[in-house]
C-alpha atoms as a PDB file:
ATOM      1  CA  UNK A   1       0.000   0.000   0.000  1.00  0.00           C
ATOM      2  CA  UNK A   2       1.025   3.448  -0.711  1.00  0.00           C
ATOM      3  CA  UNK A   3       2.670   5.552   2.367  1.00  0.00           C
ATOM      4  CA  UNK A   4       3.321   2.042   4.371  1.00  0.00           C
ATOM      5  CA  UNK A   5       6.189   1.617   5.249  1.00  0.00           C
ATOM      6  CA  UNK A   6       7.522  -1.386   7.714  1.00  0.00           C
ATOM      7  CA  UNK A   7      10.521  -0.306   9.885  1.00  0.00           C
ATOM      8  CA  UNK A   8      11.868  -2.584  12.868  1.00  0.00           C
ATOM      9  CA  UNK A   9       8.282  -4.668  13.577  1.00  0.00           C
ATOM     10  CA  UNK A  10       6.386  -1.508  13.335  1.00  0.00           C
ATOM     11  CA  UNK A  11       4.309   0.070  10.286  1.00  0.00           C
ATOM     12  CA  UNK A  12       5.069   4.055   9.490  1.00  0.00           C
ATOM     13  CA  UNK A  13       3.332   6.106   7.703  1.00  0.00           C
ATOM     14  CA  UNK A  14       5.724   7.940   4.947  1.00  0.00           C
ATOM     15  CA  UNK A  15       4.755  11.135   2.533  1.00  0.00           C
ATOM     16  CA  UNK A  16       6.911  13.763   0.657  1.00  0.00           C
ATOM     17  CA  UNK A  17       4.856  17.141   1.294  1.00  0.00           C
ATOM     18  CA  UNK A  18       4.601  18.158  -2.476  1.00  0.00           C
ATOM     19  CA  UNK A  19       7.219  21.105  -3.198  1.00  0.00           C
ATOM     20  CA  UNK A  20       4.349  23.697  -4.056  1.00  0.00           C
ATOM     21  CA  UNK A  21       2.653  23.599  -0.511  1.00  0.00           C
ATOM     22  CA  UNK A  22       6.067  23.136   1.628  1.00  0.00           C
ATOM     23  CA  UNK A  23       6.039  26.782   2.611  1.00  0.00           C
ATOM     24  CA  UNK A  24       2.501  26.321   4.019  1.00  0.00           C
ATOM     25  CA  UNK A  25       2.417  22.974   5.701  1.00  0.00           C
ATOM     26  CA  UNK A  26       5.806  23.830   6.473  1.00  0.00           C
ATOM     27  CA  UNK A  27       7.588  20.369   6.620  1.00  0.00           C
ATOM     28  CA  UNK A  28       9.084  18.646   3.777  1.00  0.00           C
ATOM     29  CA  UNK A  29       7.513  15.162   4.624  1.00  0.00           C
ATOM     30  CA  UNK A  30       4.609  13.448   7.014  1.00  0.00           C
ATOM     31  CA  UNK A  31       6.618  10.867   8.424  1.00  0.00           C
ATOM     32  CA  UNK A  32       5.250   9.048  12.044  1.00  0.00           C
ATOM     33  CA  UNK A  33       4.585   5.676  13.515  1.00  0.00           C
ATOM     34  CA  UNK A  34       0.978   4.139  13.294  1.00  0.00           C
ATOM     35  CA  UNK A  35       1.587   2.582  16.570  1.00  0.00           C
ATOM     36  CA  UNK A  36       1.010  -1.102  15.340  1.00  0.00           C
ATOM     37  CA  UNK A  37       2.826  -4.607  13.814  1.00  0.00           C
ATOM     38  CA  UNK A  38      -0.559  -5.859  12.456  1.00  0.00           C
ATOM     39  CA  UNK A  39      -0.803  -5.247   8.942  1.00  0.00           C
ATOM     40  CA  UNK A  40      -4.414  -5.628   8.545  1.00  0.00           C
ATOM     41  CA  UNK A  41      -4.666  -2.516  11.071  1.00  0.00           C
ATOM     42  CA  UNK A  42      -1.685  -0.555   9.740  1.00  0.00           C
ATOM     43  CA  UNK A  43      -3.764  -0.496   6.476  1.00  0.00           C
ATOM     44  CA  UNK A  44      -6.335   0.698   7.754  1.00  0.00           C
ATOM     45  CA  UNK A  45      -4.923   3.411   9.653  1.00  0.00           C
ATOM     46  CA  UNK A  46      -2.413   4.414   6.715  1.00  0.00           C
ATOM     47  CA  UNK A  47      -6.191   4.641   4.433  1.00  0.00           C
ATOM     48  CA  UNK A  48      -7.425   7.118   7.497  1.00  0.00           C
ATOM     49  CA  UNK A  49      -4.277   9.418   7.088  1.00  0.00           C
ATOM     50  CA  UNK A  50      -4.251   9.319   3.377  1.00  0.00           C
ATOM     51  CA  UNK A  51      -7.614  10.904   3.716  1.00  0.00           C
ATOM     52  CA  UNK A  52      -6.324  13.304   5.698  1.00  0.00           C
ATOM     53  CA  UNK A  53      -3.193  14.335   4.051  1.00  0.00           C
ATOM     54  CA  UNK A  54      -5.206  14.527   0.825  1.00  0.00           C
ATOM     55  CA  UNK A  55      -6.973  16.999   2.543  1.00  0.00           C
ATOM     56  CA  UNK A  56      -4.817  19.054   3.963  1.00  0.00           C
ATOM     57  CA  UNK A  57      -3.278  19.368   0.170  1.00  0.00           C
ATOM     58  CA  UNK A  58      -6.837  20.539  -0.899  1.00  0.00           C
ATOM     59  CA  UNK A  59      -6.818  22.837   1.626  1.00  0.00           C
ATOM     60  CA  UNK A  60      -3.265  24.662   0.886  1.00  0.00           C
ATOM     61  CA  UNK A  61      -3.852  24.795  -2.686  1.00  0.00           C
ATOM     62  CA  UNK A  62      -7.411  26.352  -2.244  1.00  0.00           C
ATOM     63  CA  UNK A  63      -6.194  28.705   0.201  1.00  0.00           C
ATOM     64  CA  UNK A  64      -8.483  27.618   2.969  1.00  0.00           C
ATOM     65  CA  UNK A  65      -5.268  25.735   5.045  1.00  0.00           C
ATOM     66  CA  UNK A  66      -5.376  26.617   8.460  1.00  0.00           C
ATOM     67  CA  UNK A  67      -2.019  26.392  10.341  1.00  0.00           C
ATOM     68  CA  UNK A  68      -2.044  28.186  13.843  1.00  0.00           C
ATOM     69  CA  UNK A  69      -3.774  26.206  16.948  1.00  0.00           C
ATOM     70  CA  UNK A  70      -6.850  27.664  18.883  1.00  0.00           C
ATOM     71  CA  UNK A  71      -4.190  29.516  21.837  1.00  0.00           C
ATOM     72  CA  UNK A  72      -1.982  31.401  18.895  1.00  0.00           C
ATOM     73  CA  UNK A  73      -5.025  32.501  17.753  1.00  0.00           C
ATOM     74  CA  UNK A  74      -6.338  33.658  20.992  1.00  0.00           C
ATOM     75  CA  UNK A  75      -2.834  34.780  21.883  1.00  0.00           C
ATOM     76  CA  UNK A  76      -2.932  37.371  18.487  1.00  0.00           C
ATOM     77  CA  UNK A  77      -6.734  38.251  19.460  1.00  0.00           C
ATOM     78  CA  UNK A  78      -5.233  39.538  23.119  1.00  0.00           C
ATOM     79  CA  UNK A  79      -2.518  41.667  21.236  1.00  0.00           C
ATOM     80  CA  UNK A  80      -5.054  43.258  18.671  1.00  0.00           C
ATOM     81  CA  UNK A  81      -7.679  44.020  21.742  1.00  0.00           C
ATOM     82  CA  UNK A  82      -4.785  45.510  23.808  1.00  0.00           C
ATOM     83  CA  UNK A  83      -3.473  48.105  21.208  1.00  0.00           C
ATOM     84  CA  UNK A  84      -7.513  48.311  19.848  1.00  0.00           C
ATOM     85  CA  UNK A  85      -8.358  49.900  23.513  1.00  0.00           C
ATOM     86  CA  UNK A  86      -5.267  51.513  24.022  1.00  0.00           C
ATOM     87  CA  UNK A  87      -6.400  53.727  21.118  1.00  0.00           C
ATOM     88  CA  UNK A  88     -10.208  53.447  20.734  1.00  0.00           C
ATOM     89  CA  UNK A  89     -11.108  52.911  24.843  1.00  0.00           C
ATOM     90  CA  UNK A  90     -11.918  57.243  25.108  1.00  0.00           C
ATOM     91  CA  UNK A  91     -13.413  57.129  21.668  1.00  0.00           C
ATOM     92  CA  UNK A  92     -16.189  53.782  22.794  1.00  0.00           C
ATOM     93  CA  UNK A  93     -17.200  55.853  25.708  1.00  0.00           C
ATOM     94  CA  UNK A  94     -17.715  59.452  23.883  1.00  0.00           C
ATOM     95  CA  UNK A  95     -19.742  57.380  21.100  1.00  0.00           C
ATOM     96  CA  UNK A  96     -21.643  55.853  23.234  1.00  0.00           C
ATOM     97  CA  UNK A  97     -22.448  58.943  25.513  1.00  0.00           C
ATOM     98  CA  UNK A  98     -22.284  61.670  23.296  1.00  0.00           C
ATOM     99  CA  UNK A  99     -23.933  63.955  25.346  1.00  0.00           C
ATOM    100  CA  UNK A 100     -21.891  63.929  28.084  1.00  0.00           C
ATOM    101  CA  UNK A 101     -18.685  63.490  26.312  1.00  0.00           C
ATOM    102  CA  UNK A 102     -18.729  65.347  23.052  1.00  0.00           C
ATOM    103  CA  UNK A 103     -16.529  65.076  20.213  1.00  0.00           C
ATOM    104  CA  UNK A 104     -12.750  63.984  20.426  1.00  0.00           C
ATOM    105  CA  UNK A 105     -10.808  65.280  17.667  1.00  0.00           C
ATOM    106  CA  UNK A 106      -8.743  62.134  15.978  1.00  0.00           C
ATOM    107  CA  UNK A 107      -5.076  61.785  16.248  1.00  0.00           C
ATOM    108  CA  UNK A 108      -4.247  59.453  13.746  1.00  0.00           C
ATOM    109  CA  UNK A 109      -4.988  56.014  14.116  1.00  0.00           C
ATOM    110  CA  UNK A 110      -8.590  55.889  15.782  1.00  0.00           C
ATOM    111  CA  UNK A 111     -11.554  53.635  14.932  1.00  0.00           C
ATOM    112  CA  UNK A 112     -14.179  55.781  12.932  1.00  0.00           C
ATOM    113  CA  UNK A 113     -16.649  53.684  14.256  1.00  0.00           C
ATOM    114  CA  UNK A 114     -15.271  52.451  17.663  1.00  0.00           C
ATOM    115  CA  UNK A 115     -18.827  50.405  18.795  1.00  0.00           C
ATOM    116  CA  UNK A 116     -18.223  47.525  16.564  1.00  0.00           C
ATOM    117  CA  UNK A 117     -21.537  46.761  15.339  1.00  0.00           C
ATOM    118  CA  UNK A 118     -20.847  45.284  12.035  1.00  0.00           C
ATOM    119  CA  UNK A 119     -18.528  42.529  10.738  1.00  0.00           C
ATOM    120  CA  UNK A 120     -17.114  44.536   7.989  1.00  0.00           C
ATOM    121  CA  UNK A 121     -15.854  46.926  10.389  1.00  0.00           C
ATOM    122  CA  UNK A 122     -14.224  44.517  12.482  1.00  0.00           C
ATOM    123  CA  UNK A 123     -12.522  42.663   9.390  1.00  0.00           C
ATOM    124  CA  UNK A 124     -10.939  46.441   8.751  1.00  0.00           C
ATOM    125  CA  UNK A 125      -9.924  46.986  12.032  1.00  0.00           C
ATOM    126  CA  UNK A 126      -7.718  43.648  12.830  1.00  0.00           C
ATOM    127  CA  UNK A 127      -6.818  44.031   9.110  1.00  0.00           C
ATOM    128  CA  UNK A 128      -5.321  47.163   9.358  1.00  0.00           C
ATOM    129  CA  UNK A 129      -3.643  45.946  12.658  1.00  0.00           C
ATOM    130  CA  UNK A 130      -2.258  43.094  11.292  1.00  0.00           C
ATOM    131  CA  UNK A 131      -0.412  45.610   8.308  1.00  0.00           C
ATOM    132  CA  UNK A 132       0.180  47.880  10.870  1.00  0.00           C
ATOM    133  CA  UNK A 133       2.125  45.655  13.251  1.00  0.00           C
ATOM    134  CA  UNK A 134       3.585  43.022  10.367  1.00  0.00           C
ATOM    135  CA  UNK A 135       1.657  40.204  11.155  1.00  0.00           C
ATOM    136  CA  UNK A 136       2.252  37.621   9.041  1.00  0.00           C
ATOM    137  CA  UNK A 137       1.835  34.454  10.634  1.00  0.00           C
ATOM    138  CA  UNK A 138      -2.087  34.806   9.391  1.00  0.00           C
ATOM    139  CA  UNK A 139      -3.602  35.678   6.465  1.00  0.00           C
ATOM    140  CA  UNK A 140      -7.102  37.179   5.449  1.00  0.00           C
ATOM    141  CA  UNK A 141      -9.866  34.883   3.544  1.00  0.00           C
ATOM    142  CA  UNK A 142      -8.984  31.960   5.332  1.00  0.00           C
ATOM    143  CA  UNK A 143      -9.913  29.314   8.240  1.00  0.00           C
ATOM    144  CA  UNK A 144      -7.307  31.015  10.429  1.00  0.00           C
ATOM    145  CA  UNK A 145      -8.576  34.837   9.764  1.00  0.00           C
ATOM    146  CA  UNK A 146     -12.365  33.799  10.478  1.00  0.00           C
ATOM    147  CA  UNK A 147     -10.780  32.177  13.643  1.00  0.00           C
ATOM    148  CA  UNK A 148      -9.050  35.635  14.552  1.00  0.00           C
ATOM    149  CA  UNK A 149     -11.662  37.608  14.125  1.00  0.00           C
ATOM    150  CA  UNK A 150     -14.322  35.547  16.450  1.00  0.00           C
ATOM    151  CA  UNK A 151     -11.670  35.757  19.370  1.00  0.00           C
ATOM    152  CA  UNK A 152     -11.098  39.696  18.690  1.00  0.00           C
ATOM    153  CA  UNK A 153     -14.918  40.118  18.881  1.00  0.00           C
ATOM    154  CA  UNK A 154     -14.967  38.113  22.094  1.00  0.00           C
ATOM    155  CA  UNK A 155     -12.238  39.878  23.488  1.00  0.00           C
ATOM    156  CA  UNK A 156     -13.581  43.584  22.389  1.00  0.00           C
ATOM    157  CA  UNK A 157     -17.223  42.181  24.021  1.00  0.00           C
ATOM    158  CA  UNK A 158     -14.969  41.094  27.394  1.00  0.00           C
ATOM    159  CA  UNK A 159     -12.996  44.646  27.404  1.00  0.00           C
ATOM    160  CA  UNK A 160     -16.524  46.262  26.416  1.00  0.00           C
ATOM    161  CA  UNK A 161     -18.991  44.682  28.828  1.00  0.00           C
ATOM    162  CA  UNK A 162     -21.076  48.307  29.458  1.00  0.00           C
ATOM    163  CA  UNK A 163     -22.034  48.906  25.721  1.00  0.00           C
ATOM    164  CA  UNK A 164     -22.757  44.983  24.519  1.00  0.00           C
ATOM    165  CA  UNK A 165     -25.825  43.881  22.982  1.00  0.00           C
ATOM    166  CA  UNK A 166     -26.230  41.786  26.052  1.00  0.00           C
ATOM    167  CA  UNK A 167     -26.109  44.702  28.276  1.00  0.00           C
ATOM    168  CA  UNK A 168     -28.174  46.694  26.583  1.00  0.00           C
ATOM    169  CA  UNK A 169     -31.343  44.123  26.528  1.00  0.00           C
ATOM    170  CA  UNK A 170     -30.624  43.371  30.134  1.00  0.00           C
ATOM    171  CA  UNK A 171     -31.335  47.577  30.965  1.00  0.00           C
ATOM    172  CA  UNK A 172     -34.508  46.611  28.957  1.00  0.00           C
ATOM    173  CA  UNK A 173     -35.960  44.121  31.044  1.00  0.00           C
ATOM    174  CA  UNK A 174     -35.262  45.881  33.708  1.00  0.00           C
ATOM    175  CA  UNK A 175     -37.201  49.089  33.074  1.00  0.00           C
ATOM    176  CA  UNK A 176     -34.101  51.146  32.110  1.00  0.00           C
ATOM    177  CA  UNK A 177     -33.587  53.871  29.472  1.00  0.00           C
ATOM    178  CA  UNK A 178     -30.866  52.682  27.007  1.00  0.00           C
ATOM    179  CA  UNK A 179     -29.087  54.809  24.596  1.00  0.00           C
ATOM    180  CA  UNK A 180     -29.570  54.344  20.771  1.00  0.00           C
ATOM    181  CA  UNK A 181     -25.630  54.506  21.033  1.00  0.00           C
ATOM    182  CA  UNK A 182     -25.296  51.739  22.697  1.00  0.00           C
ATOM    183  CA  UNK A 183     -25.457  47.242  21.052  1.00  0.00           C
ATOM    184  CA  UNK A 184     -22.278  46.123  19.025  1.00  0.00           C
ATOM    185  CA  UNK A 185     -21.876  42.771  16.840  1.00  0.00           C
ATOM    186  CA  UNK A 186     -23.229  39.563  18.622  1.00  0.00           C
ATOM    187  CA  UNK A 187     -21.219  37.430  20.062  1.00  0.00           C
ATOM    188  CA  UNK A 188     -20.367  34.126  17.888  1.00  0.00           C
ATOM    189  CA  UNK A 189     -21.436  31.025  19.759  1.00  0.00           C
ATOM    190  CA  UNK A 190     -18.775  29.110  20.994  1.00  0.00           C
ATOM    191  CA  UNK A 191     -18.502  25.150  19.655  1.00  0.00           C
ATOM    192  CA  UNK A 192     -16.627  22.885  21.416  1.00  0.00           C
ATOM    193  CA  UNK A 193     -13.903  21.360  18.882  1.00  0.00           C
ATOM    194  CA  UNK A 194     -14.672  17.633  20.201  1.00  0.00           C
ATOM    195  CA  UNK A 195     -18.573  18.625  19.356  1.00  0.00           C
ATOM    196  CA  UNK A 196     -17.839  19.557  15.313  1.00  0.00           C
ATOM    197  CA  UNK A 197     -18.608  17.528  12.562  1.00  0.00           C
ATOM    198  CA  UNK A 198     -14.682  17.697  11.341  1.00  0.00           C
ATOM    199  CA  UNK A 199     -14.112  16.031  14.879  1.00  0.00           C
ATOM    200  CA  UNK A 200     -17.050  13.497  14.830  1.00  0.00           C
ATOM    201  CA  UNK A 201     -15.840  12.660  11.263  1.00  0.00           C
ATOM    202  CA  UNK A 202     -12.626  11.615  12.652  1.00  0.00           C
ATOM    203  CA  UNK A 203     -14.357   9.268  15.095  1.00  0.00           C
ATOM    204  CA  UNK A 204     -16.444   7.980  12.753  1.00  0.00           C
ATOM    205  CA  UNK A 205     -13.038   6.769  10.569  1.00  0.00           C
ATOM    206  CA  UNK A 206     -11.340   5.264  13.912  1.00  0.00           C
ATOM    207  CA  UNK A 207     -14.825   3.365  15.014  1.00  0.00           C
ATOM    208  CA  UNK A 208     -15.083   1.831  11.238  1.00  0.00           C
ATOM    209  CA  UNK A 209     -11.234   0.359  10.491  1.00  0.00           C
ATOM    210  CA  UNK A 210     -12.803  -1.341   7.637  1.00  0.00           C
ATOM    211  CA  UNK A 211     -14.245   0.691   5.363  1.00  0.00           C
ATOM    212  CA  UNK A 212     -12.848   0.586   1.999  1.00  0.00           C
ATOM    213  CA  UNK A 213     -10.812   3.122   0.597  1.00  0.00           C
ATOM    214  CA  UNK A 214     -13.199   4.200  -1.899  1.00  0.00           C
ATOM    215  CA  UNK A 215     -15.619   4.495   1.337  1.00  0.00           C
ATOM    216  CA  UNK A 216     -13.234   6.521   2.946  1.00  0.00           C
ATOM    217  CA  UNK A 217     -12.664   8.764   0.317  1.00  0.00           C
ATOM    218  CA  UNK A 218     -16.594   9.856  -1.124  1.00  0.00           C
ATOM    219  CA  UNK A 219     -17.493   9.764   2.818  1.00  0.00           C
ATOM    220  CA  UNK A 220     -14.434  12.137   3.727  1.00  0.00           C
ATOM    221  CA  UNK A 221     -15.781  14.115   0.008  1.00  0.00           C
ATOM    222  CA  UNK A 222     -19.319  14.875   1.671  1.00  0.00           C
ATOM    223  CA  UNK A 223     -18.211  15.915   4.600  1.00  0.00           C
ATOM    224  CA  UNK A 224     -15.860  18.307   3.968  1.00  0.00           C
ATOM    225  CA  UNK A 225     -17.956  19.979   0.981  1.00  0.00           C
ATOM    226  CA  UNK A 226     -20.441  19.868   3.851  1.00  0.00           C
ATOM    227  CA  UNK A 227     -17.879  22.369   6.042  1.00  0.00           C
ATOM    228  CA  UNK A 228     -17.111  24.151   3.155  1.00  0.00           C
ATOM    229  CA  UNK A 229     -20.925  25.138   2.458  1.00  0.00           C
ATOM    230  CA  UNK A 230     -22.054  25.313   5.649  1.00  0.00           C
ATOM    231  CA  UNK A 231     -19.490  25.232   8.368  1.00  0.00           C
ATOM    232  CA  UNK A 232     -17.944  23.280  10.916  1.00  0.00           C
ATOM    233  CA  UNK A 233     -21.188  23.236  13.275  1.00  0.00           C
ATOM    234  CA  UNK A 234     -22.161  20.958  16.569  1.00  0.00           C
ATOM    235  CA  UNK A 235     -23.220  18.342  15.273  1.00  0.00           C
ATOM    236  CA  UNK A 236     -26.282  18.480  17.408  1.00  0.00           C
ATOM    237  CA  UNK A 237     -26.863  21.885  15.503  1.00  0.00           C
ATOM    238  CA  UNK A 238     -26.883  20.427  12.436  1.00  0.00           C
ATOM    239  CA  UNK A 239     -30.697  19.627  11.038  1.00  0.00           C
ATOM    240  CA  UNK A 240     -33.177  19.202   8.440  1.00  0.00           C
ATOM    241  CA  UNK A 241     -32.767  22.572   6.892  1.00  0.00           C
ATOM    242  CA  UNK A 242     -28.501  22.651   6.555  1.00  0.00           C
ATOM    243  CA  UNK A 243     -28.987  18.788   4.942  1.00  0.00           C
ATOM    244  CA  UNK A 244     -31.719  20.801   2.084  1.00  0.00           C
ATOM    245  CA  UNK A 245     -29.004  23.659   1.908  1.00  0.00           C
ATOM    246  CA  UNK A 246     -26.287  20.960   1.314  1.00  0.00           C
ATOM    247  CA  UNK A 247     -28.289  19.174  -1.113  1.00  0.00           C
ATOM    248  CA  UNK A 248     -29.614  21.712  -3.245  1.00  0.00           C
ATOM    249  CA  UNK A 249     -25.659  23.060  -3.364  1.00  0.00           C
ATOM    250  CA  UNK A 250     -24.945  19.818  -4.437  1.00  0.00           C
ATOM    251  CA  UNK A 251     -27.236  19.529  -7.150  1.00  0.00           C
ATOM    252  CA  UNK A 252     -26.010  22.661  -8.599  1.00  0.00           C
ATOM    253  CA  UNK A 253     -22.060  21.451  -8.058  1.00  0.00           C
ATOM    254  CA  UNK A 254     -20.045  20.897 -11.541  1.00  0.00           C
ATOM    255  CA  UNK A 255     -19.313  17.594 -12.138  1.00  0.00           C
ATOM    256  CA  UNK A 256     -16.024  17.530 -14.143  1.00  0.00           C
ATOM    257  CA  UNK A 257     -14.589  21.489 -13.693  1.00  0.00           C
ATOM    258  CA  UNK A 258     -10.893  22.404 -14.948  1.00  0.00           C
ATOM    259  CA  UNK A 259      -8.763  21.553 -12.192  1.00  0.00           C
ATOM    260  CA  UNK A 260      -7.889  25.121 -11.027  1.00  0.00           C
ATOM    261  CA  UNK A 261     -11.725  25.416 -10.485  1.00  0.00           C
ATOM    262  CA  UNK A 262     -11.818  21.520  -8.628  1.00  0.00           C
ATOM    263  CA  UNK A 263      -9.095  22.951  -6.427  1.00  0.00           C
ATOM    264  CA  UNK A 264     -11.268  25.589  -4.967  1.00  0.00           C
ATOM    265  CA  UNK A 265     -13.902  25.512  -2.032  1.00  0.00           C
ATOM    266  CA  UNK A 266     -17.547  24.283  -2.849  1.00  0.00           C
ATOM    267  CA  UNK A 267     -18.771  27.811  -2.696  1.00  0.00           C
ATOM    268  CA  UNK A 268     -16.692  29.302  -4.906  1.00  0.00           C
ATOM    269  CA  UNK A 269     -16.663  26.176  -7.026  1.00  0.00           C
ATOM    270  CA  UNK A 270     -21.020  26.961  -7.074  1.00  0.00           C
ATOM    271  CA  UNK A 271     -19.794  30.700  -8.303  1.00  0.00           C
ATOM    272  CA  UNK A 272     -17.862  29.233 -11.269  1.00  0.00           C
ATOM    273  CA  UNK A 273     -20.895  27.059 -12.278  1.00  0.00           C
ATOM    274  CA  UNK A 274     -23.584  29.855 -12.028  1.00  0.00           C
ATOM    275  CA  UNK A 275     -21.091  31.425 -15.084  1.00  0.00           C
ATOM    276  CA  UNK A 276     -20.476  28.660 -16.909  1.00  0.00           C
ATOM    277  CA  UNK A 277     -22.011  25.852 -18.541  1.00  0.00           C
ATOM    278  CA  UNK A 278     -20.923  22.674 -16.979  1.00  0.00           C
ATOM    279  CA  UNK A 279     -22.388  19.308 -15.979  1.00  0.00           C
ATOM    280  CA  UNK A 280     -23.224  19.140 -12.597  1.00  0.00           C
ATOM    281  CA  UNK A 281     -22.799  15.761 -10.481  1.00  0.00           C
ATOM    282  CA  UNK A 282     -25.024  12.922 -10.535  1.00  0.00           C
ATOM    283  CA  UNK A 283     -26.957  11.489  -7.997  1.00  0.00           C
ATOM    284  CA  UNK A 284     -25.163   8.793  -7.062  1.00  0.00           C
ATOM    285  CA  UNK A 285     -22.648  11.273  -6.458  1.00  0.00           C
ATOM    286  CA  UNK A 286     -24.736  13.843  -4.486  1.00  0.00           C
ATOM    287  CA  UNK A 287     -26.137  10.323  -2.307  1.00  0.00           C
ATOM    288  CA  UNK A 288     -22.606   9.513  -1.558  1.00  0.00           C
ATOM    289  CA  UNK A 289     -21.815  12.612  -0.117  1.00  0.00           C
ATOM    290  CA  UNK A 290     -25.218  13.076   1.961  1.00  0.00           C
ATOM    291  CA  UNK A 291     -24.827   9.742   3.230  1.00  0.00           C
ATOM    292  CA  UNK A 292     -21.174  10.690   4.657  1.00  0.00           C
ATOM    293  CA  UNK A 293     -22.418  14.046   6.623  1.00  0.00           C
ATOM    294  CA  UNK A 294     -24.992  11.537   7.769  1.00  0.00           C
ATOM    295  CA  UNK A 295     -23.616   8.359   9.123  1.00  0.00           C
ATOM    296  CA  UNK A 296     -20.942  10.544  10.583  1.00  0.00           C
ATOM    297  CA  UNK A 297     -23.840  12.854  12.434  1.00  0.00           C
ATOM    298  CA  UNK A 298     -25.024   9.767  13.294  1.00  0.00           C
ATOM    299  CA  UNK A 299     -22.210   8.368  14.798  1.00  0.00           C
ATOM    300  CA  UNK A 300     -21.482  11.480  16.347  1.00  0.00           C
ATOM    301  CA  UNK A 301     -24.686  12.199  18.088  1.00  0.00           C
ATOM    302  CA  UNK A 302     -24.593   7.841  19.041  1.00  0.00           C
ATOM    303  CA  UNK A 303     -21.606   8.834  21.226  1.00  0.00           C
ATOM    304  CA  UNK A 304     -22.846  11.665  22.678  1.00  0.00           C
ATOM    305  CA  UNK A 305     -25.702   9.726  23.651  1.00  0.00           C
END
């Protein structure tokens, strides 16, 4: 089998990281033990990380490769909300009581909207930060930037507690006059990672050691097209009306595009086929791939149980 390699009793697993993704996945080979001397098993294990591998390839060459664990992230999110207040923290109160506080006249690199009530502003904001500062370990329009900027909002939400959505409808209930100044962007529900499909998937692959490879592979195909249309959700979240979304993006998926158009997310692959004439896939196809998302919700939820 491809990528098995015996060494001393055990079974490896052995891969050359392509040349044009090196800089991303930033190692020149996946090279690591699959803890076993069966053969039977090592096969099966060595199909799982195939899978895998083959995904994380998708992933670099799309641009959608996410490299930098959930505490970096969090650890760049602290850094953005410290400078963020250090220069906007006058500016959110005189916005939000203008009245009292009047007008301060800029100095160069304020907010122009300091209560952050829309995503487009906050995309600017920790974009401009990040050129500011020469951030480079992240990039925008990827898995890593949409990671960043949910743990800037919760940090701007924990440094901003007096003028949060939250806050506001809690004055509300409570009788209380609240300013039309006052409500920012809602806070993005946590997930826990064990809870997400991606993670349930992964389960799914270890509880099921002998599923084929093609198996493997047009199960592993649903699911992440699944992610890629409609996000890496609880898998308790996940009901009747994301499976229609997912299938009716299916239906309209091409079939056969060039392969600088397979290359690319399922969304933007949907964009190319809206302009184009293509063939779209069949539905033995599109059943593959629903029945992936579901025995792995399946599984997933079975656990949980």
């Amino acid at each position: 089998m491809k990528y098995l390699k015996p060494r001393g009793g055990w079974y490896h697993f052995e891969r050359v990281v392509p040349t044009d993704v090196r800089h991303l996945i930033e190692q020149k080979e996946w090279w690591h033990s699959l803890d076993t001397d069966s053969k039977v098993e090592a096969e099966a294990r060595c199909r799982r990380r195939t899978v895998e591998t083959d995904e994380q390839l998708k992933q670099a060459r799309s641009g959608t490769y996410g490299r930098l664990s959930q505490i970096e992230v969090e650890d760049l999110a602290a850094q953005w909300s410290i400078d963020f207040q250090l220069i906007n923290r006058e500016n959110i109160a005189r916005e939000a009581y203008p009245d009292v506080w009047g007008e301060l006249e800029p100095i160069g690199d304020e907010a122009p909207r300091p209560i952050i009530r829309k995503k487009t502003d906050l995309t600017q904001y920790v974009t401009d930060w990040m050129n500011r500062t020469g951030i480079t370990a992240i990039t925008t329009d990827t898995p890593d930037f949409e990671a960043l900027l949910d743990a800037c909002l919760e940090e701007y939400h924990v440094s901003n507690p007096e003028i949060s959505s939250q806050w506001k409808d809690m004055i509300a209930e409570l009788g209380g006059p609240t300013a039309s100044t006052f409500g920012t962007l809602k806070r993005v529900k946590k997930v826990d990672p064990s809870r997400r499909l991606s993670c349930a998937f992964k389960k799914y692959l270890e509880g099921n050691p002998d599923l084929s490879d093609s198996a493997v592979s047009d199960f592993g195909t649903g699911v992440r097209r699944f992610i890629e249309f409609c996000g890496d959700l609880d898998v308790e979240e996940i009901d009747r009306t994301h499976a229609e979304k997912f299938r009716d993006g299916l239906i309209r998926l091409p079939s056969r595009p060039p392969n600088k158009i397979r290359e690319l997310t399922m969304p933007k692959q949907l964009d190319w086929a809206d302009t184009n004439e293509t063939n779209t896939l069949q539905r033995g196809a599109i059943n593959k791939n629903l029945q992936g998302v579901k025995l792995t919700l399946d599984y997933g939820r079975d656990c949980d149980a």
